[in-house]
Protein backbone atom coordinates (compact mmCIF):
# COMPACT_ATOMS: atom_id res chain seq x y z
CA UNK A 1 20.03 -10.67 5.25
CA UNK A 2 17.48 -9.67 3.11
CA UNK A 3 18.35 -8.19 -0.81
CA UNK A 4 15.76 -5.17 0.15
CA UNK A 5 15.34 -2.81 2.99
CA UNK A 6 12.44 -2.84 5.19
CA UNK A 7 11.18 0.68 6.36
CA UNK A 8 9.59 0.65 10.41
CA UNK A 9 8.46 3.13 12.91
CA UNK A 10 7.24 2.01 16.15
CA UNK A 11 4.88 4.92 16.05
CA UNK A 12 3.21 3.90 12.83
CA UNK A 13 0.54 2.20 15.44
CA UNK A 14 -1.91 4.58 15.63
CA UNK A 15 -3.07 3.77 19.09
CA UNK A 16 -6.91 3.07 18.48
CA UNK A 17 -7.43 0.86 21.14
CA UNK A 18 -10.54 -1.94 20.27
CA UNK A 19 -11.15 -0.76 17.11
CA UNK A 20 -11.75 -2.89 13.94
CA UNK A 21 -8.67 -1.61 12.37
CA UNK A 22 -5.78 -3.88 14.11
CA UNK A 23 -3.19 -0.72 14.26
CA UNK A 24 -1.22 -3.07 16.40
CA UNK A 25 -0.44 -4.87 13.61
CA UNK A 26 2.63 -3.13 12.34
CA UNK A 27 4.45 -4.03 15.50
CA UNK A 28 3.36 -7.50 15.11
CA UNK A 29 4.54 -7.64 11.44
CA UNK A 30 8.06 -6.51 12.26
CA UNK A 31 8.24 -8.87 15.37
CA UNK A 32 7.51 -11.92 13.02
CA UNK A 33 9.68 -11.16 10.95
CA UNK A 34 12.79 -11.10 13.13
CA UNK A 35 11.79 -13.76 15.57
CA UNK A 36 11.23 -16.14 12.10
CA UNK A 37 14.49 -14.79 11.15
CA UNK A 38 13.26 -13.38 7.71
CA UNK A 39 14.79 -10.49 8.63
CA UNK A 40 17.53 -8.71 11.19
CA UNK A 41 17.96 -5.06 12.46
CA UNK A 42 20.19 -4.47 9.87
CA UNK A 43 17.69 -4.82 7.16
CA UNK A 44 15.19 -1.65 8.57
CA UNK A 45 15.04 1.81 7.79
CA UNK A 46 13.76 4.05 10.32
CA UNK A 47 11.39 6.90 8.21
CA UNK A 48 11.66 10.32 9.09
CA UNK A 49 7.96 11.84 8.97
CA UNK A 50 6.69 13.80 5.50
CA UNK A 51 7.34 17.23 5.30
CA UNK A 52 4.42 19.52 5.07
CA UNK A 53 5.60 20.37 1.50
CA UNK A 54 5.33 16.50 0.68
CA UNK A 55 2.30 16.43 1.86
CA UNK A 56 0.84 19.46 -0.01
CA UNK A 57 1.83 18.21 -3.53
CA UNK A 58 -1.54 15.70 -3.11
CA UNK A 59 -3.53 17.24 0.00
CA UNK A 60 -5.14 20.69 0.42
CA UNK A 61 -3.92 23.04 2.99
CA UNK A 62 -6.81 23.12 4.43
CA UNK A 63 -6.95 19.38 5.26
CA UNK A 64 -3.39 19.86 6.52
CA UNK A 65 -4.57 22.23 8.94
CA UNK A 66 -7.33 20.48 9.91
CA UNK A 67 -5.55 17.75 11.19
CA UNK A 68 -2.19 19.02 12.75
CA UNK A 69 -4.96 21.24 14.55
CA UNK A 70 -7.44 19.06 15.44
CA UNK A 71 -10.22 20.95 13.84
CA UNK A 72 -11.56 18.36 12.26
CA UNK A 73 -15.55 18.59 11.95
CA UNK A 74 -17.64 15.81 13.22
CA UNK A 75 -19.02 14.47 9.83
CA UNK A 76 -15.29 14.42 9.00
CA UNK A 77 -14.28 12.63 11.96
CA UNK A 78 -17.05 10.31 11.13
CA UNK A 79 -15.84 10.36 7.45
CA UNK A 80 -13.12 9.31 8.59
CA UNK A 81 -13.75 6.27 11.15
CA UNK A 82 -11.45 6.63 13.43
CA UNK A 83 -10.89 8.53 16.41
CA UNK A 84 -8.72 11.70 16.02
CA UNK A 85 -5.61 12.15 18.15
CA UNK A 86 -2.06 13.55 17.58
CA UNK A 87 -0.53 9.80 17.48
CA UNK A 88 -2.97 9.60 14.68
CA UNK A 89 -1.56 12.61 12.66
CA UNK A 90 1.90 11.41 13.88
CA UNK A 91 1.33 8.05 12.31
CA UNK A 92 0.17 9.30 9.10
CA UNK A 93 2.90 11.69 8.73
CA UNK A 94 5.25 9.01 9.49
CA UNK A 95 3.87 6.76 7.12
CA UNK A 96 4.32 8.91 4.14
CA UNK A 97 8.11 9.13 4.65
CA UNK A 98 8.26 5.68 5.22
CA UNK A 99 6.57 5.21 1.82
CA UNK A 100 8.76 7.61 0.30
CA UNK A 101 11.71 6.08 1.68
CA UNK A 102 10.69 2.69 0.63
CA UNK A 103 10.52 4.00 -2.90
CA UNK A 104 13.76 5.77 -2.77
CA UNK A 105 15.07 2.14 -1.22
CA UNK A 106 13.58 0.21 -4.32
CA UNK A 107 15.04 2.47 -6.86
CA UNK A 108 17.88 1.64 -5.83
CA UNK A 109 17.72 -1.92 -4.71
CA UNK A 110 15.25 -3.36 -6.82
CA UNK A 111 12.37 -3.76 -4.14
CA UNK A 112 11.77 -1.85 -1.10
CA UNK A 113 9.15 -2.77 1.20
CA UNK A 114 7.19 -0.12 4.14
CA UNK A 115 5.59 -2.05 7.25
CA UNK A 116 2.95 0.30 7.19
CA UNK A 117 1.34 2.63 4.10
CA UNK A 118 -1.10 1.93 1.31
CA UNK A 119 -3.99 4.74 2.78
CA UNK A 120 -5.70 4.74 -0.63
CA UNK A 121 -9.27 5.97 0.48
CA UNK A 122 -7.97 9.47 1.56
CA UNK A 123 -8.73 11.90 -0.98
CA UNK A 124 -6.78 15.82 -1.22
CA UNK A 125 -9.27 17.67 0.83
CA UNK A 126 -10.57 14.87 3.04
CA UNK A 127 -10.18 11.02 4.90
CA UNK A 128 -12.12 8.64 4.78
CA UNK A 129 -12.33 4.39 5.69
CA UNK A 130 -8.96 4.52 8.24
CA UNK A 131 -7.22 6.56 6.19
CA UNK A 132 -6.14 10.01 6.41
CA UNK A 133 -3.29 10.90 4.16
CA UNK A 134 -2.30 9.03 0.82
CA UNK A 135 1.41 8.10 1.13
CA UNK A 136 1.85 6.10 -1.85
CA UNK A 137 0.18 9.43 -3.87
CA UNK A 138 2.52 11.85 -1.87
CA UNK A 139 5.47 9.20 -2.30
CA UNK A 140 4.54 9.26 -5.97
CA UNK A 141 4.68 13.34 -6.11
CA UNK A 142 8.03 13.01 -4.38
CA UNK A 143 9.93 10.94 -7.13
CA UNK A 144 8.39 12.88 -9.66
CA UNK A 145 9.29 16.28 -8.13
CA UNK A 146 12.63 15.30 -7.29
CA UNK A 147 13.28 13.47 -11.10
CA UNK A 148 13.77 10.31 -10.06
CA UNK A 149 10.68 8.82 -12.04
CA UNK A 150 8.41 10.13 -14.64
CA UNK A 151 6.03 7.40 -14.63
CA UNK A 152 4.44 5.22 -11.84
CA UNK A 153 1.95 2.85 -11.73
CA UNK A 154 -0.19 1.53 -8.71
CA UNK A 155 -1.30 -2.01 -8.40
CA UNK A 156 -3.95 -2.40 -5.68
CA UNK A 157 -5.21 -5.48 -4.58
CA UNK A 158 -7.40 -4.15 -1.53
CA UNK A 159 -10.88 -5.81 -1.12
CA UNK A 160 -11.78 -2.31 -1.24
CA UNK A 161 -11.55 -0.08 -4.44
CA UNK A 162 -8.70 2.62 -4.14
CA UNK A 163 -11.01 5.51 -4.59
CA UNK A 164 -8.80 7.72 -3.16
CA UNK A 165 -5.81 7.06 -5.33
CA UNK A 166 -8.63 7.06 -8.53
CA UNK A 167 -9.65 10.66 -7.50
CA UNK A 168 -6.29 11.91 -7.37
CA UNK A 169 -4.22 10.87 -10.48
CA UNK A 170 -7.80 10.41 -12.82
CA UNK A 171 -6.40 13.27 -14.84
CA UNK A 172 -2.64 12.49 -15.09
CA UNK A 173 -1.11 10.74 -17.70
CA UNK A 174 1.85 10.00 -15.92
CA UNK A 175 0.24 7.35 -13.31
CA UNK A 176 -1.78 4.88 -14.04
CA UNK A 177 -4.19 2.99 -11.50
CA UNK A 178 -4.92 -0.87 -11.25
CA UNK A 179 -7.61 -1.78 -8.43
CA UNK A 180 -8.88 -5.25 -8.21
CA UNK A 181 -11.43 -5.79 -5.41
CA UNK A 182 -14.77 -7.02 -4.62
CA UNK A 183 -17.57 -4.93 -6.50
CA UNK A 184 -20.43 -5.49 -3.84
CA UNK A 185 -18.32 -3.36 -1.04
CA UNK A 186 -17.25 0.22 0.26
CA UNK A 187 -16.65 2.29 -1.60
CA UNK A 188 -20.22 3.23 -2.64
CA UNK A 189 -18.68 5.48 -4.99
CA UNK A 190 -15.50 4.37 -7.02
CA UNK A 191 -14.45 6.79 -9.61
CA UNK A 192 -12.82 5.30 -12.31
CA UNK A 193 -9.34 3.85 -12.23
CA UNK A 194 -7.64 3.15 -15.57
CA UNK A 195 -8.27 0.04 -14.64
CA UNK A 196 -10.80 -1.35 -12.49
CA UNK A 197 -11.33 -5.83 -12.22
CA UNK A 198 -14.62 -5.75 -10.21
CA UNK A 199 -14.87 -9.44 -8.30
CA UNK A 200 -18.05 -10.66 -7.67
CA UNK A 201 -18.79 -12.20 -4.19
CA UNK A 202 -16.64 -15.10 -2.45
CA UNK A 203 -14.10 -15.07 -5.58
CA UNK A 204 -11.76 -17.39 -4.97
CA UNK A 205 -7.97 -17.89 -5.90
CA UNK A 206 -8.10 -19.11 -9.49
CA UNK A 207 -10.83 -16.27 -10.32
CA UNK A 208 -8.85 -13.42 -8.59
CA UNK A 209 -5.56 -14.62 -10.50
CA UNK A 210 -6.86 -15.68 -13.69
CA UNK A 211 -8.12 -11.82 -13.73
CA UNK A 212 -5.41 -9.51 -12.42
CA UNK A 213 -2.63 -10.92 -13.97
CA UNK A 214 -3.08 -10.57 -17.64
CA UNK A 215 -5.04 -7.52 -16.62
CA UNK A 216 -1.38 -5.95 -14.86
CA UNK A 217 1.13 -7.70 -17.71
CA UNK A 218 -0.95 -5.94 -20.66
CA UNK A 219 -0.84 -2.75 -18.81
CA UNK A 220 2.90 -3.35 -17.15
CA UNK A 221 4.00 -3.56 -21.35
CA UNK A 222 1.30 -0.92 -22.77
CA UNK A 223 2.15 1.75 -19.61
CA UNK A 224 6.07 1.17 -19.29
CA UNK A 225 6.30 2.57 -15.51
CA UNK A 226 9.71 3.62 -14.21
CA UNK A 227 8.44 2.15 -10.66
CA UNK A 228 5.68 0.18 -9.40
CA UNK A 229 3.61 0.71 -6.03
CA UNK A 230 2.12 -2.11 -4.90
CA UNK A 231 -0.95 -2.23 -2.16
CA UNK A 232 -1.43 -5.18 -1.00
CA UNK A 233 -4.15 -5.84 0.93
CA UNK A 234 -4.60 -9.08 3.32
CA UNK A 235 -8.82 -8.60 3.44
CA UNK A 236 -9.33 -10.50 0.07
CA UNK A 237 -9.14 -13.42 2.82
CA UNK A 238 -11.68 -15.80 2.84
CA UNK A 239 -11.67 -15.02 6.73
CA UNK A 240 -11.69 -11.51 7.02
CA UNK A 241 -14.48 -9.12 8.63
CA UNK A 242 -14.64 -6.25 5.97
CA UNK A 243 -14.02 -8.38 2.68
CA UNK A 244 -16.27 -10.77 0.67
CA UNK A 245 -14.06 -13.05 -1.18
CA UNK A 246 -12.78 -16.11 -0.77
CA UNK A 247 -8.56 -16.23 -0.93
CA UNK A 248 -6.52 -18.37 0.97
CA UNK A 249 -3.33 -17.29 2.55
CA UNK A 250 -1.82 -19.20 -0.17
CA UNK A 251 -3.16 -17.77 -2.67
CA UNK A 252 -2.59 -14.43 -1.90
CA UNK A 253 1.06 -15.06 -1.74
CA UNK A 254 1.05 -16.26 -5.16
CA UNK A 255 -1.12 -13.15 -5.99
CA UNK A 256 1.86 -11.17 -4.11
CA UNK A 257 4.54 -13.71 -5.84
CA UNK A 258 2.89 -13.44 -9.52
CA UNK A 259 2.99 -9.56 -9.67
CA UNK A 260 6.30 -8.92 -8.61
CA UNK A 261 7.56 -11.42 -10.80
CA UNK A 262 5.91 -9.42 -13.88
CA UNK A 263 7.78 -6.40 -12.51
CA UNK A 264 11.03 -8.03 -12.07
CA UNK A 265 11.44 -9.64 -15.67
CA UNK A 266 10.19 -5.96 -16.87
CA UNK A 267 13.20 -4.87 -14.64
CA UNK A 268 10.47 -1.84 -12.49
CA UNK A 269 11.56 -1.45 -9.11
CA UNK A 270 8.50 -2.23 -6.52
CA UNK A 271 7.65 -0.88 -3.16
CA UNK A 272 5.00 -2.55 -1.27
CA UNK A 273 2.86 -1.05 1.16
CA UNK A 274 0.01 -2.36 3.73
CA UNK A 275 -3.66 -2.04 3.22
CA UNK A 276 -6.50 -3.61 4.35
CA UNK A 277 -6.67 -6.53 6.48
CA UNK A 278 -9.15 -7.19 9.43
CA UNK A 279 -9.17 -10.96 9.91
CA UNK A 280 -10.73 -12.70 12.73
CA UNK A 281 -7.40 -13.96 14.19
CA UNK A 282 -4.94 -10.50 13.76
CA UNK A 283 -2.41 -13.28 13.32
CA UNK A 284 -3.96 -14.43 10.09
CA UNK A 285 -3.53 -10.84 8.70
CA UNK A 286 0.02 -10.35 10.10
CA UNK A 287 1.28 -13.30 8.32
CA UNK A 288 -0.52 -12.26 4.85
CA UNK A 289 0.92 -9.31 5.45
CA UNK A 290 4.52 -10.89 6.39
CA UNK A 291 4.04 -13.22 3.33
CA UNK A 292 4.53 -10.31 1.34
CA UNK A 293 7.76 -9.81 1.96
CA UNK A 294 8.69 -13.53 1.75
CA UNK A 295 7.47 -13.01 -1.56
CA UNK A 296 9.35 -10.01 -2.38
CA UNK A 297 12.58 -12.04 -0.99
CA UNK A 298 12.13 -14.87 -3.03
CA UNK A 299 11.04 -13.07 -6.34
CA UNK A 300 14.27 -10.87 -6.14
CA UNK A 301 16.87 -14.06 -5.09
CA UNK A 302 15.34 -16.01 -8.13
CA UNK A 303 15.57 -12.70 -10.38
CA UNK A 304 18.62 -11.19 -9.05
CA UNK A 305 19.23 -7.79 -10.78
CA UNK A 306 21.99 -5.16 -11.18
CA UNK A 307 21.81 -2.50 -8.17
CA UNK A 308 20.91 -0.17 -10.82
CA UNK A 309 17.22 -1.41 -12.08
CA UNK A 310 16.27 1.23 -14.51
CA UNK A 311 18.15 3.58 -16.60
């Protein structure tokens, strides 16, 4: 049994048929993990979708509308890059509350982990690159509303910059942003994080490590968060479609090993989400993906901590 909960809906697939984003693979992820035994029934949480008033404190109304309507313009659908449907909105929804939930989970626990999450390209009034509603913002903007947390950081180690999660919290004090990702790739535009590690092409695993973490331990003991989201992205694989660098599967479990380990002897409670991860082989990116949690499991039986990890 794990020491964490796992949070799963089996309609966080969002039903794209051939597409390049693998939706499938949250069903794959939580099959692998029970038929390798890593985890049991026992250890999921089924998520309840966002409420609308979750979802306002980081989107517009008018984006809400648009997409529980359907009215979504073509440039936006385009925007967007993938097809609109109501499994799509259903999805999203769905994945906020499981981010929230996961949060809630590792507040409590230490580590909680969602099988799905880590949309950081959407932005309040607009989607964009597969994503269409920012659950780790709105699961941010949940804590903070409800006083569980005052401070949160985000870690994001998506090939991709998290442009979406820069836009939204560039002007609050009370979360601060870490992307690391290749600088030669979508976005075009990346507004500032407070931090951004720009790769150059085909880094590989010393380069990406030797970088992020003194970048995150300077900022985990200058910032002081009362939680920790991690995004953790499987495209920083040498393999994958959408990514430029040059990571090994190993490697990226150290990457995913390494940073909760900072946030464990700091005693800040991390939930993980999903990002990116479009390999070749969809197995290759469900077991990054499932290597994340393996991670999480052995960090927190190594570290073990009082139920209680803050306050």
């Amino acid at each position: 049994m794990l020491p964490f909960k796992l949070v799963y809906h089996e309609r966080y697939d969002l039903n794209l048929g051939p597409h390049v984003f693998p939706s499938q693979k949250f069903r794959l992820i939580h099959e692998m993990l029970l038929r390798e035994g890593v985890a049991t029934q026992k250890d999921f949480l089924r998520p309840n979708p966002a409420t609308d008033e979750d979802i306002l404190r980081v989107h517009t109304p008018d984006w809400l509308r648009k997409l529980k309507t359907g009215t979504l313009t073509a440039s936006e659908v385009m925007l967007l890059e993938v097809p609109y449907s109501l499994e799509l909105v259903e999805a999203v929804w769905l994945a906020a509350g499981g981010t929230i939930l996961a949060a809630q989970s590792a507040l409590r626990d230490g580590f909680g982990s969602n099988l799905s999450g880590g949309f950081h390209h959407a932005h309040p009034e607009h989607g964009e690159g597969f994503c269409a509603i920012h659950d780790v913002a709105v699961g941010i903007r949940k804590l903070q509303a409800d006083g569980a947390v005052k401070k949160a950081m985000v870690v994001d180690t998506d090939v991709h910059q998290g442009n979406g999660t820069a836009a939204i919290f560039q002007n609050d004090p009370t979360v601060f942003t870490l992307s690391i990702h290749q600088e030669n790739n979508y976005p075009a535009h990346k507004p500032p994080s407070s931090i951004d590690l720009n790769l150059a092409d085909r880094a590989d695993n010393d380069e990406y490590l030797g970088v992020l973490i003194p970048a995150m331990r300077q900022a985990l003991d200058d910032f002081r968060p009362d939680i920790l989201f991690y995004v953790g992205g499987a495209d920083p694989y040498c393999e994958d479609q959408l990514g430029g660098l040059a990571l090994t599967k190993e490697g990226l479990k150290q990457r995913d090993r390494q940073v909760f380990e900072e946030a464990r002897r700091r005693r800040i409670p991390v939930v993980t989400t999903l990002a990116g991860g479009y390999a070749r082989r969809v197995e290759d990116t469900v077991r990054i993906h499932v290597n994340t949690i393996l991670a999480a499991q052995e960090v927190a039986e190594k570290h073990p901590q009082s139920s209680s990890m803050r306050g």
